[in-house]
Protein backbone atom coordinates (compact mmCIF):
# COMPACT_ATOMS: atom_id res chain seq x y z
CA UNK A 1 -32.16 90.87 79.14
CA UNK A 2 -29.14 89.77 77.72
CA UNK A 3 -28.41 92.20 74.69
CA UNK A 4 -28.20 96.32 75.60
CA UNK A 5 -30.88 98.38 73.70
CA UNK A 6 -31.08 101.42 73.27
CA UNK A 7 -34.60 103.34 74.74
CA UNK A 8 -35.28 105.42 72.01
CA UNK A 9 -33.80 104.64 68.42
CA UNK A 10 -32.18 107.51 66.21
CA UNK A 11 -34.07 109.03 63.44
CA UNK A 12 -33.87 106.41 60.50
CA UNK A 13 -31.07 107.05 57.98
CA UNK A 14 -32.92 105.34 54.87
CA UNK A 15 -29.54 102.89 55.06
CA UNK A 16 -29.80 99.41 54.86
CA UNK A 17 -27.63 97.03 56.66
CA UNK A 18 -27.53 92.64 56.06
CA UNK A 19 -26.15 91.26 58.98
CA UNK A 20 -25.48 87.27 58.11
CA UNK A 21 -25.30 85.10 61.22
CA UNK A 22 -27.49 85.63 64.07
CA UNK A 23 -24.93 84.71 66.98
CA UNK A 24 -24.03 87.01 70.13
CA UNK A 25 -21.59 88.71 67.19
CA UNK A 26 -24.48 89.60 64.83
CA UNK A 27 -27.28 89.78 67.56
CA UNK A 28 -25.20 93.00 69.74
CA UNK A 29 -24.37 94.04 65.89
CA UNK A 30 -27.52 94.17 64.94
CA UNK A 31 -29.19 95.92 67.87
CA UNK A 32 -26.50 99.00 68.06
CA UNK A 33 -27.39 99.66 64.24
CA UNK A 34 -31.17 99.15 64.39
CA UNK A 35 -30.46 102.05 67.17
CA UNK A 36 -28.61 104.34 65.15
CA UNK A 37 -31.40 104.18 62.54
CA UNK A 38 -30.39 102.24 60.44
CA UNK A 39 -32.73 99.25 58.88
CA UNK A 40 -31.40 96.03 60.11
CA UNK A 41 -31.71 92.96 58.36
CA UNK A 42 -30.19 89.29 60.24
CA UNK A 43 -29.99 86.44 57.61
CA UNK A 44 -29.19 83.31 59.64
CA UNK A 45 -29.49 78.89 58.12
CA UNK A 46 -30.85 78.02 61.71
CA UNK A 47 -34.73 78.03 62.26
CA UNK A 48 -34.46 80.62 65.02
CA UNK A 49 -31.71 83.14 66.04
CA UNK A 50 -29.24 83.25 68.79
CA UNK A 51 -26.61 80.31 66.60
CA UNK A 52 -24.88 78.68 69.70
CA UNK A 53 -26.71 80.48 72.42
CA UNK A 54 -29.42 78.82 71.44
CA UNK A 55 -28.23 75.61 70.01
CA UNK A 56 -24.74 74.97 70.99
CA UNK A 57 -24.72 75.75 74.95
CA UNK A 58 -26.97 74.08 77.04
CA UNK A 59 -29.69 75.64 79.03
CA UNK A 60 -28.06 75.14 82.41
CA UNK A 61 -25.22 77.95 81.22
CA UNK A 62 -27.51 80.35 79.40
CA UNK A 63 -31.23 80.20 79.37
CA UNK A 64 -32.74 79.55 75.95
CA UNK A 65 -35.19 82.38 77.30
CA UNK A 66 -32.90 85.08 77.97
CA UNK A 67 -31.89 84.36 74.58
CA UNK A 68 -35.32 84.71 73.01
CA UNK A 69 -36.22 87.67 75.09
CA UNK A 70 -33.50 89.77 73.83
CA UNK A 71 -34.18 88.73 70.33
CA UNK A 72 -37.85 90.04 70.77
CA UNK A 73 -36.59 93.11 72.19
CA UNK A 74 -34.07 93.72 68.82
CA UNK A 75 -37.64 93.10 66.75
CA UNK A 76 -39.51 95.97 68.84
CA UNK A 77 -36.78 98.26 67.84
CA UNK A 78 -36.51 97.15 64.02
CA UNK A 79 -34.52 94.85 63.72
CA UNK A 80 -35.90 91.94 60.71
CA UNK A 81 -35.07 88.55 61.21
CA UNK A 82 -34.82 85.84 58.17
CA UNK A 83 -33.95 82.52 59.29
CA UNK A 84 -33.61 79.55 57.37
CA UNK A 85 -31.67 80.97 55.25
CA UNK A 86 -27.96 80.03 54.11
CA UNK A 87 -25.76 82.93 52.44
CA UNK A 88 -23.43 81.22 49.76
CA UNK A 89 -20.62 81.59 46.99
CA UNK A 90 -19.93 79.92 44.26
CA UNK A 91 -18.95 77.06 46.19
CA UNK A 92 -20.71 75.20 49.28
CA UNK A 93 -19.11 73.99 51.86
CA UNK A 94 -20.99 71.60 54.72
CA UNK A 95 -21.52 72.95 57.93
CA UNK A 96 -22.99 71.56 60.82
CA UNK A 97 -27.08 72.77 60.39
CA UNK A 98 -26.76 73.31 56.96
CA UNK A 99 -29.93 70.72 56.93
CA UNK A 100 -32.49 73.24 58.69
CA UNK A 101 -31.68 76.08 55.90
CA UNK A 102 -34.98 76.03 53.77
CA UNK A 103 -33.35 78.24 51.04
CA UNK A 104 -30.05 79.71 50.09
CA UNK A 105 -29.02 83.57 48.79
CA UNK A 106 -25.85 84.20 47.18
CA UNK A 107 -23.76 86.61 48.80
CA UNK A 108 -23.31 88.57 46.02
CA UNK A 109 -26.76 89.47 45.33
CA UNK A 110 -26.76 90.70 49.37
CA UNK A 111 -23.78 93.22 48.90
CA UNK A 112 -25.43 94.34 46.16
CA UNK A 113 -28.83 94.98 47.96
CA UNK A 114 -27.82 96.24 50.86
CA UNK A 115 -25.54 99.49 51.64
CA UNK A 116 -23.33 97.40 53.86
CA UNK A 117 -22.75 93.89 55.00
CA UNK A 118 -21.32 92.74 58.02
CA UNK A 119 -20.24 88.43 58.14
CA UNK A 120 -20.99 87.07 61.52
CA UNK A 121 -21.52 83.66 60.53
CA UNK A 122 -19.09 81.96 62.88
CA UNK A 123 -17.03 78.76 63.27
CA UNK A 124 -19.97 75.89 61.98
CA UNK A 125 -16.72 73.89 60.52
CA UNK A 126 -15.91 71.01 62.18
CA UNK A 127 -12.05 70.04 62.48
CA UNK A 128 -11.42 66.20 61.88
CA UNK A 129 -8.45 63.59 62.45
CA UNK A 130 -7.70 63.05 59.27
CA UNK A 131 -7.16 59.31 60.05
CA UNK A 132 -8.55 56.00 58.87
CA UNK A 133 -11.72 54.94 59.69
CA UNK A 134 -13.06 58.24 60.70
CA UNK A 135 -16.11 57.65 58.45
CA UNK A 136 -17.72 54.55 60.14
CA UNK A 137 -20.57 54.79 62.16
CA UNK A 138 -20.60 55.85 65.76
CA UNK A 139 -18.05 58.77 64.82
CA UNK A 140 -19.28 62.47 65.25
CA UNK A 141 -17.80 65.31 65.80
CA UNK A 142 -18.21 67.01 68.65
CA UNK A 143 -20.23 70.45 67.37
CA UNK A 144 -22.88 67.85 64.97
CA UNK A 145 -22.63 66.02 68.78
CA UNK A 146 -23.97 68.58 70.90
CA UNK A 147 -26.13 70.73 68.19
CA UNK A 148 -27.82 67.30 67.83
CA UNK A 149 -28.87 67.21 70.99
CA UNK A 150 -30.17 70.58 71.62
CA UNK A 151 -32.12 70.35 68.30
CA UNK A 152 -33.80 67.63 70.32
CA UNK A 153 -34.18 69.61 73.54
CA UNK A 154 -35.81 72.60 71.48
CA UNK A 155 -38.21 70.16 69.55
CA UNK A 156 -36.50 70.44 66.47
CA UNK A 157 -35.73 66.52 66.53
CA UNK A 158 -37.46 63.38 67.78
CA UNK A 159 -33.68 61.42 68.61
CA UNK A 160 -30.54 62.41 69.64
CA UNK A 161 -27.27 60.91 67.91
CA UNK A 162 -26.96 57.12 69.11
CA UNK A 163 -23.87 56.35 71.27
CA UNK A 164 -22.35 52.85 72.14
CA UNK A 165 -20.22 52.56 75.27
CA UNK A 166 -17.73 53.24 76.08
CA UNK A 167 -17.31 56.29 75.07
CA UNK A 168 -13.72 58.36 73.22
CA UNK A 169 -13.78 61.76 73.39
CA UNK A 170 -10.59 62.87 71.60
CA UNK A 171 -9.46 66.39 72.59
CA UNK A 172 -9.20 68.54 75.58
CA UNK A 173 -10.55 71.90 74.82
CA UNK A 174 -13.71 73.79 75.77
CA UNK A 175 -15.71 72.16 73.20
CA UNK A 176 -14.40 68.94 74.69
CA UNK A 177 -15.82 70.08 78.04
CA UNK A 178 -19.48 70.39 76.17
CA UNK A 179 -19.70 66.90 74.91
CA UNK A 180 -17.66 65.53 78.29
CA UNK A 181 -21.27 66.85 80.51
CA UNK A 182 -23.41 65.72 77.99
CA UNK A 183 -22.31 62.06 78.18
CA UNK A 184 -21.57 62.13 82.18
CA UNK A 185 -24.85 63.42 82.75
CA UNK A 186 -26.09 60.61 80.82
CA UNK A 187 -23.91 58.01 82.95
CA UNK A 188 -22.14 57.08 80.63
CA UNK A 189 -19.23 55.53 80.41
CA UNK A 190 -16.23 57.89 78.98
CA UNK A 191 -12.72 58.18 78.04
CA UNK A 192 -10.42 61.12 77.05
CA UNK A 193 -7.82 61.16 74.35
CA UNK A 194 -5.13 63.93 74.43
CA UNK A 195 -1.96 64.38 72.33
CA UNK A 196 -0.86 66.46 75.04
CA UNK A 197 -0.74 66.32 79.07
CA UNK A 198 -3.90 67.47 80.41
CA UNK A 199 -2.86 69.67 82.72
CA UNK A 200 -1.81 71.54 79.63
CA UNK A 201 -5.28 72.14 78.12
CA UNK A 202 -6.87 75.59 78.53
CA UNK A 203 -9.88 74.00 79.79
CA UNK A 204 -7.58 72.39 82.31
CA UNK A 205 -9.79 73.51 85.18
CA UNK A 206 -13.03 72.18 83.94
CA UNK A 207 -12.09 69.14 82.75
CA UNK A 208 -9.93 67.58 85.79
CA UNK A 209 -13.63 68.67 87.64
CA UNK A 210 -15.23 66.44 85.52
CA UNK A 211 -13.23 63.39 85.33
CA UNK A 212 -12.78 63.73 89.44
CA UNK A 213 -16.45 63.61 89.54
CA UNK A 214 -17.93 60.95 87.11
CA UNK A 215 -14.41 58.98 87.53
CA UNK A 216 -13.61 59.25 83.38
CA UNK A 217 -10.29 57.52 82.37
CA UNK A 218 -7.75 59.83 80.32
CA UNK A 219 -5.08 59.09 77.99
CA UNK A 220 -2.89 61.55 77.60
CA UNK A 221 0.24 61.73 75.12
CA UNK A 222 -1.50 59.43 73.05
CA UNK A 223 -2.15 60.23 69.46
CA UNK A 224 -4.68 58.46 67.28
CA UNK A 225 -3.52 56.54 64.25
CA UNK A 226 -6.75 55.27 63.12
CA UNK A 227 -10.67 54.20 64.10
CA UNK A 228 -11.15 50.44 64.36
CA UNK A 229 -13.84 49.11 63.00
CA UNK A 230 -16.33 45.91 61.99
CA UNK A 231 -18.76 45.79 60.03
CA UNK A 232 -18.92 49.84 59.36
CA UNK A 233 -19.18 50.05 63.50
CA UNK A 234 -16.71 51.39 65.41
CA UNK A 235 -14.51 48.75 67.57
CA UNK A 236 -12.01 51.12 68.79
CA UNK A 237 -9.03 53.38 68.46
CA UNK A 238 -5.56 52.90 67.40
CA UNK A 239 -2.89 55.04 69.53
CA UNK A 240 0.43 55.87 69.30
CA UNK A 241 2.68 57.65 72.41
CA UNK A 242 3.99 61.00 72.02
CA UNK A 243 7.11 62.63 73.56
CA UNK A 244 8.08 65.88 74.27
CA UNK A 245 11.13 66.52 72.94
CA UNK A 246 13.28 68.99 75.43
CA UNK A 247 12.25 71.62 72.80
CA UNK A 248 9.02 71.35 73.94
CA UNK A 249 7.47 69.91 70.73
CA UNK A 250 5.18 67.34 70.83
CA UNK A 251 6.81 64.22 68.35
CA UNK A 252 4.66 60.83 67.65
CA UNK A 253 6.88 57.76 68.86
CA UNK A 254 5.70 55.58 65.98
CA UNK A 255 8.83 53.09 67.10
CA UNK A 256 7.21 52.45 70.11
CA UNK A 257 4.25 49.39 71.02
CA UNK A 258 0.83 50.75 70.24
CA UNK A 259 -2.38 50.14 71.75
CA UNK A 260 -5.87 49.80 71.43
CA UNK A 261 -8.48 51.71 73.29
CA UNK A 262 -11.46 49.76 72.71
CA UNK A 263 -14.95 52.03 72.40
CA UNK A 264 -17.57 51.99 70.63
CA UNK A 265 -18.35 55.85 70.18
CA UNK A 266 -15.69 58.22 68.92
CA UNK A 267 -15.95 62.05 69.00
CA UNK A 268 -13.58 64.31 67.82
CA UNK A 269 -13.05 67.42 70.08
CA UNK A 270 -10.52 68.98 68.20
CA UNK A 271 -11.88 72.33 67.30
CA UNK A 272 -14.17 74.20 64.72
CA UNK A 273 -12.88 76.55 61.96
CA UNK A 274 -13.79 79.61 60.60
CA UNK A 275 -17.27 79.55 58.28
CA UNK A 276 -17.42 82.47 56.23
CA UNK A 277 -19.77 82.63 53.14
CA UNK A 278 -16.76 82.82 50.68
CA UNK A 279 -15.01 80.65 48.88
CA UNK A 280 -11.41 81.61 47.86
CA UNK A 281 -13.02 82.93 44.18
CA UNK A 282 -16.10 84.34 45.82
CA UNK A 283 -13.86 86.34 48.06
CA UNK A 284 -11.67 87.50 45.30
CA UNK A 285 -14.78 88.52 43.06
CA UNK A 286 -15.72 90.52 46.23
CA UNK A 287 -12.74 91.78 46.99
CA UNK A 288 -12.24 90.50 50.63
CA UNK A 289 -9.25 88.66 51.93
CA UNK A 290 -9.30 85.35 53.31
CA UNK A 291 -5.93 84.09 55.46
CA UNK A 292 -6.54 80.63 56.90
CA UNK A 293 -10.11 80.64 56.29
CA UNK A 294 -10.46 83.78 58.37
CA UNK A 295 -11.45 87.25 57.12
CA UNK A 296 -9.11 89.78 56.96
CA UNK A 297 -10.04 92.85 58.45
CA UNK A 298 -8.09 96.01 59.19
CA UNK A 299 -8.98 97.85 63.04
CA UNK A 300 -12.00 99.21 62.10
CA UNK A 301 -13.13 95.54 61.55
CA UNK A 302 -13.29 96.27 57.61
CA UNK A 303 -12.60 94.08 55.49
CA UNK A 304 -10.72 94.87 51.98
CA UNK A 305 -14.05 95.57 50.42
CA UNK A 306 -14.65 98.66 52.27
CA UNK A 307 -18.53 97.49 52.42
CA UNK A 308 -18.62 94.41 54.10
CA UNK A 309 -17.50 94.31 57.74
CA UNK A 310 -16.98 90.91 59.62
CA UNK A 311 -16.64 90.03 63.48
CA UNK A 312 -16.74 87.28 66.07
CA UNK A 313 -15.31 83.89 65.07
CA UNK A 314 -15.31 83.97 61.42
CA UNK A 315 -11.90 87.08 61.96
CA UNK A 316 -11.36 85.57 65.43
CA UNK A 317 -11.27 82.17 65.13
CA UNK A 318 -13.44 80.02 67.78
CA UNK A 319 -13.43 82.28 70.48
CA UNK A 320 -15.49 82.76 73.91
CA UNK A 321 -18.85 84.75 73.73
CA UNK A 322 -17.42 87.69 75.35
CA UNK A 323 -14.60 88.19 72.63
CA UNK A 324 -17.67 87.68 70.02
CA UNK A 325 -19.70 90.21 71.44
CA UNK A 326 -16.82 92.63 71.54
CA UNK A 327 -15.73 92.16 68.67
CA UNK A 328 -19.56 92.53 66.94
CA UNK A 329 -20.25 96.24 68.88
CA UNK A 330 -17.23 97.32 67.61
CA UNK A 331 -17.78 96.16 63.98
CA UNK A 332 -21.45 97.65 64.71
CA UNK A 333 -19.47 100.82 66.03
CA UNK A 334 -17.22 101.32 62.78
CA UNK A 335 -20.16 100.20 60.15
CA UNK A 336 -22.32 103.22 61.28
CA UNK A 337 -19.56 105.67 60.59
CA UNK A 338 -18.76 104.45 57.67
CA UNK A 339 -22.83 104.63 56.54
CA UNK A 340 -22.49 108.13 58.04
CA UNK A 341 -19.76 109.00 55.94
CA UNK A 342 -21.94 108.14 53.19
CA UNK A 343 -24.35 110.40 53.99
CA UNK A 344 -22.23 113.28 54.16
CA UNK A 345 -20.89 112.75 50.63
């Protein structure tokens, strides 16, 4: 079992919590407050629960059905699941699997229903280059890459996304890692692009295990300047070098030659952001804090509405499962005493 239940629930408090995102933050969230009596409601856009447990990291790392067990375990002691369902503001922005949400509920109507809220929803933003070319075909990035495919693998797709080799993967980080398997276990052929050296990436480790094994070219200090492209398709990639100055800052040497990496698939590794569902003037007419995207919450993992509590990657930033999960049981931890303070009142 991979969530921690308890054996025998407390006696219910006739509180009501709405937990939005059903991710290892929400899911250990959900099933310390379903324990403490509470009634425990998970709102979630994806057709099933678990968010990337279940559709970002492949089976070979965690088992779709360790993932589903524990989420029928969380049922048997209360906790309600609605999937298919995105919480919104006044504005929308797109996030990968926004496509599987068969309705929408604005968040204000859930703080109002509910006697507290807590905003798991993750990092479903996708971080792009910025660059031209970037919308022809063949581009992805690499989170709409790899939740493509497992939609696929769980039957929730006939196709996975087409690629053309060879293959760019720009970026060197753990996501990078994800889509690096995917296309070596396919055999096929793959490059890395890195601004930096990649000895210098966190996933360092990982990586140089990868590109030892399936024998994947990388260019590091190379910075793309733009996606080639004919006829909508993508050709290839402009680079420039980069230098570190003896500061230590990275600095594009736009007087030197540039080159051309000829590909025909791009993916841009570069990171997810924050996906809370706030805009900036939801958030104000809420009264919660936003910095970078982020919510602001104080160590009790409260936010500046002292009703709605957030955790995992939407304070965090994109973080590791662990930190997630930590971050959730505490929220979980504080949101009961706060409900409990209620009560005493």
């Amino acid at each position: 079992m991979l969530f921690k239940h308890c054996e025998k629930p407390l006696d219910k408090t006739g509180l009501k919590v709405a937990i939005l995102g059903a991710g290892p933050a929400g899911l250990h969230a959900a099933g310390y407050l379903a324990c403490r009596g509470h009634e425990v409601h998970v709102f979630d856009k994806l057709p099933e629960p678990g968010g990337l447990l279940i559709f970002g990291i492949p089976d070979r790392r965690i088992p779709k059905d360790r993932v589903r067990s524990s989420v029928r375990e969380l049922e048997k002691v209360g906790v309600i699941f609605n999937t298919g369902v995105k919480i919104v503001g006044k504005k929308v922005s797109p996030e990968v699997g926004d496509l599987l949400a068969r309705t929408s509920i604005n968040i204000r109507e859930i703080v109002e229903r509910f006697d507290a809220v807590m905003i798991t929803t993750g990092a479903w933003r996708c971080r792009k280059l910025g660059v031209e070319g970037e919308n022809s075909r063949y581009v992805y990035t690499a989170l709409d890459f790899i939740f493509n495919i497992r939609l696929r693998e769980l039957g929730y797709s006939e196709s996975e996304p087409e690629v053309r080799e060879p293959v760019a993967v720009v970026g060197a980080g753990r996501t990078a890692v994800d889509v690096l398997e995917e296309l070596c276990i396919r055999g096929l052929k793959t490059y890395i692009v890195y601004r930096r050296r990649l000895q210098d990436s966190r996933a360092y480790r990982e990586l140089s295990r990868l590109v030892t094994r399936y024998n994947v070219k990388v260019y590091e200090l190379r910075q793309p300047l733009r996606i080639l492209s004919s006829r909508g398709a993508v050709t290839g990639i402009e680079l420039a070098p980069v230098l570190i100055d003896s500061d230590g800052k990275l600095r594009v040497a736009t007087e030197r030659e540039r080159e051309v990496l000829e590909c025909g698939t791009v993916i841009e590794a570069i990171g997810e952001e924050p996906s809370p569902p706030l805009d900036e003037e939801t958030a104000r007419d809420l009264g919660v804090s936003l910095v970078g995207g982020r919510i602001l919450v104080n160590e009790n993992h409260q936010s500046t509405n002292p009703k709605i509590f957030a955790a995992g990657d939407v304070v965090l930033g994109p973080s590791s499962i662990g930190q997630a999960t930590k971050t959730g049981l505490a929220a979980a931890r504080a949101l009961d005493s706060f409900l409990r303070s209620q009560l005493r009142r």
